[in-house]
Protein backbone atom coordinates (compact mmCIF):
# COMPACT_ATOMS: atom_id res chain seq x y z
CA UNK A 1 8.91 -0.09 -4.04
CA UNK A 2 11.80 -0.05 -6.22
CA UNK A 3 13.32 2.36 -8.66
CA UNK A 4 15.00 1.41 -11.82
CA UNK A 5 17.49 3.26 -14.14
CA UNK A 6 15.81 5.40 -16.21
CA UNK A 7 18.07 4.77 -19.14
CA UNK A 8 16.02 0.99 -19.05
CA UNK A 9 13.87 0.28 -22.05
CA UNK A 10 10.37 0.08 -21.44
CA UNK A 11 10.02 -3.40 -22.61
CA UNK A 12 12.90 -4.44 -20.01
CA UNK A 13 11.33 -2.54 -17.61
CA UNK A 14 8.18 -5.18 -18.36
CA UNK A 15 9.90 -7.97 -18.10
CA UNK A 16 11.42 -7.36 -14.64
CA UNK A 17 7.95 -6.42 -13.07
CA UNK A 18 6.62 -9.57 -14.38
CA UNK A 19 10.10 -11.54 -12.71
CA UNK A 20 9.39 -9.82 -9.38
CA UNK A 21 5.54 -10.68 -9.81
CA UNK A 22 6.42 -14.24 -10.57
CA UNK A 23 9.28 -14.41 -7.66
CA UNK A 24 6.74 -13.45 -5.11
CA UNK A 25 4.03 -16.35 -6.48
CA UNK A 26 6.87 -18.79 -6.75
CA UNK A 27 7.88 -18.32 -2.84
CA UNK A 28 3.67 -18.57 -1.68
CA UNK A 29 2.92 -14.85 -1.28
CA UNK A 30 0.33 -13.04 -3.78
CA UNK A 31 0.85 -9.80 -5.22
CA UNK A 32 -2.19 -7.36 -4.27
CA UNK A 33 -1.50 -4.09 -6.20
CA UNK A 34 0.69 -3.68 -8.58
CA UNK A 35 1.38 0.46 -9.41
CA UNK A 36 3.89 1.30 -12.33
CA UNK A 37 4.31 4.87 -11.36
CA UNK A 38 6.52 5.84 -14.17
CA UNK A 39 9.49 8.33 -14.43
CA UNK A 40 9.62 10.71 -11.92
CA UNK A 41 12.25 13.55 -10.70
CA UNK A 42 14.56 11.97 -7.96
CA UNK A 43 14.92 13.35 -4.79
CA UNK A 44 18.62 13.79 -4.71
CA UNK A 45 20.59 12.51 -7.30
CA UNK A 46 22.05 8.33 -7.53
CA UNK A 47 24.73 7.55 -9.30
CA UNK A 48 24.46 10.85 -10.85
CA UNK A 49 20.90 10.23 -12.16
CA UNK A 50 18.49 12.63 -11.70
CA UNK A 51 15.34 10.68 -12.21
CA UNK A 52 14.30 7.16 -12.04
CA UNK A 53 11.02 4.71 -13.11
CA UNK A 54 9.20 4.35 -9.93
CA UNK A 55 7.64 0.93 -9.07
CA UNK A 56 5.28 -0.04 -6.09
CA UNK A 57 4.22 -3.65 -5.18
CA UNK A 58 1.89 -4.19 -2.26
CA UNK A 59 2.41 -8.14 -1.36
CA UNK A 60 0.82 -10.14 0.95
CA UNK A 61 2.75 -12.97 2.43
CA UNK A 62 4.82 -14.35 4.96
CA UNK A 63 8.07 -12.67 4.34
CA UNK A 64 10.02 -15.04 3.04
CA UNK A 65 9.50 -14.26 -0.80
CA UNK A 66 11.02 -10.46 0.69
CA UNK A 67 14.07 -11.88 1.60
CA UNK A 68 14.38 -13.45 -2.11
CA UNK A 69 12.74 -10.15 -3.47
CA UNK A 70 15.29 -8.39 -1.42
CA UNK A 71 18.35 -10.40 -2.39
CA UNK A 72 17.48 -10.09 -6.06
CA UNK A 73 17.00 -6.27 -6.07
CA UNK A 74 20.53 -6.18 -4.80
CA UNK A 75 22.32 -7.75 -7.29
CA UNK A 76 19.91 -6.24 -10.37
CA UNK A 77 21.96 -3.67 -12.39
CA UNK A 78 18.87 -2.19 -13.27
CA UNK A 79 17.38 -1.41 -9.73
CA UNK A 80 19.10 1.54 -8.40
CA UNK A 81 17.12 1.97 -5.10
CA UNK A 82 14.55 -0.64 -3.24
CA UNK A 83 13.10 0.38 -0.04
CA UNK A 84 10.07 -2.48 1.78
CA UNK A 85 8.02 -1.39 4.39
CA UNK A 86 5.78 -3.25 6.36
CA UNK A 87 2.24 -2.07 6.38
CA UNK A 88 0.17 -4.87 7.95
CA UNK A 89 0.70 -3.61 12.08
CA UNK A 90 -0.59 -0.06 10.75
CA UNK A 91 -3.81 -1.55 9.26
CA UNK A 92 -4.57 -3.22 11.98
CA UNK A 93 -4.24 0.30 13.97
CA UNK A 94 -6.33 2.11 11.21
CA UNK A 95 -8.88 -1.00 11.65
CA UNK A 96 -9.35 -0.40 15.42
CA UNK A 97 -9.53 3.59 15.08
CA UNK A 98 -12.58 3.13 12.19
CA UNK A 99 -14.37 0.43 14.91
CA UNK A 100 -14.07 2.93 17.46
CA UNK A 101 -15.22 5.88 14.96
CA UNK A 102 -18.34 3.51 13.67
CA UNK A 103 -19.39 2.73 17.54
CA UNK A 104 -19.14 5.88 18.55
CA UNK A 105 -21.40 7.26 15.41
CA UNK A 106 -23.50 4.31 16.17
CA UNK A 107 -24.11 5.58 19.96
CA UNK A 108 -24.84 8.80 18.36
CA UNK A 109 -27.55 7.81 16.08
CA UNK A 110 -29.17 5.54 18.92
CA UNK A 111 -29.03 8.43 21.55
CA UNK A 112 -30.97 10.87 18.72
CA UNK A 113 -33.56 8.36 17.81
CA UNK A 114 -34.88 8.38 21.31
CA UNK A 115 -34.41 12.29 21.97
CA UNK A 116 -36.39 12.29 18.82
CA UNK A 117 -39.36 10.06 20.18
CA UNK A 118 -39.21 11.63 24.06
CA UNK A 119 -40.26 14.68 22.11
CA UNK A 120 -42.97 13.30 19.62
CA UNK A 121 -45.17 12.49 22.68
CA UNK A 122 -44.85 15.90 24.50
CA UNK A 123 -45.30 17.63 20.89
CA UNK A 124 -48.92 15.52 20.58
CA UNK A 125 -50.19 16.31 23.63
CA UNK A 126 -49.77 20.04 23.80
């Protein structure tokens, strides 16, 4: 996620999502989600700005095209903050908890089916 001056035209602002997009294909990684958030209220000022045009790439790769992302957004005049965070050990934590979630549903369901069919029997007989 980066955020860029707000005093940036729109049609700049274009052009340098399109360079980062480009950057990240041109070092091998892909660019999954792409989210132009728009101008929103900063949290504290920067530079005394009070707002700033909020952009979020999701990227899958190997982490080399975030060094070059990285070193870019540095010396870019127009990005005022850039903040990456690595998501792919957290999915893989969410992943396991939503296995364990669908076998413990599926134990569930299995253990209700035959309470179910111990009591059709006893039902028909009475």
């Amino acid at each position: 996620m980066y955020i860029i001056d707000p005093e940036v035209p729109a049609d700049r602002v274009e052009k340098l999502n399109e360079a980062v997009g480009k950057v990240i294909e041109k070092e091998g990684g892909t660019v999954v989600r792409m989210d132009d958030i728009g101008r929103k209220q900063l949290a504290y000022p920067i530079e005394k700005k009070t707002e700033g045009h909020y952009v979020l790439f999701e990227i899958d790769g190997s982490g080399q095209e975030i060094l070059e992302l990285e070193r870019r957004m540095r010396v870019n005049d127009m990005i005022i903050r850039y903040i990456t965070i690595r998501v792919d050990e957290d999915r893989k934590k969410a992943d396991k908890l939503q296995a364990k979630r669908e076998n413990r549903q599926a134990k569930r369901s299995r253990f209700r089916a035959t309470e179910e069919t111990a009591d059709a029997p006893a039902e028909a007989a009475a």
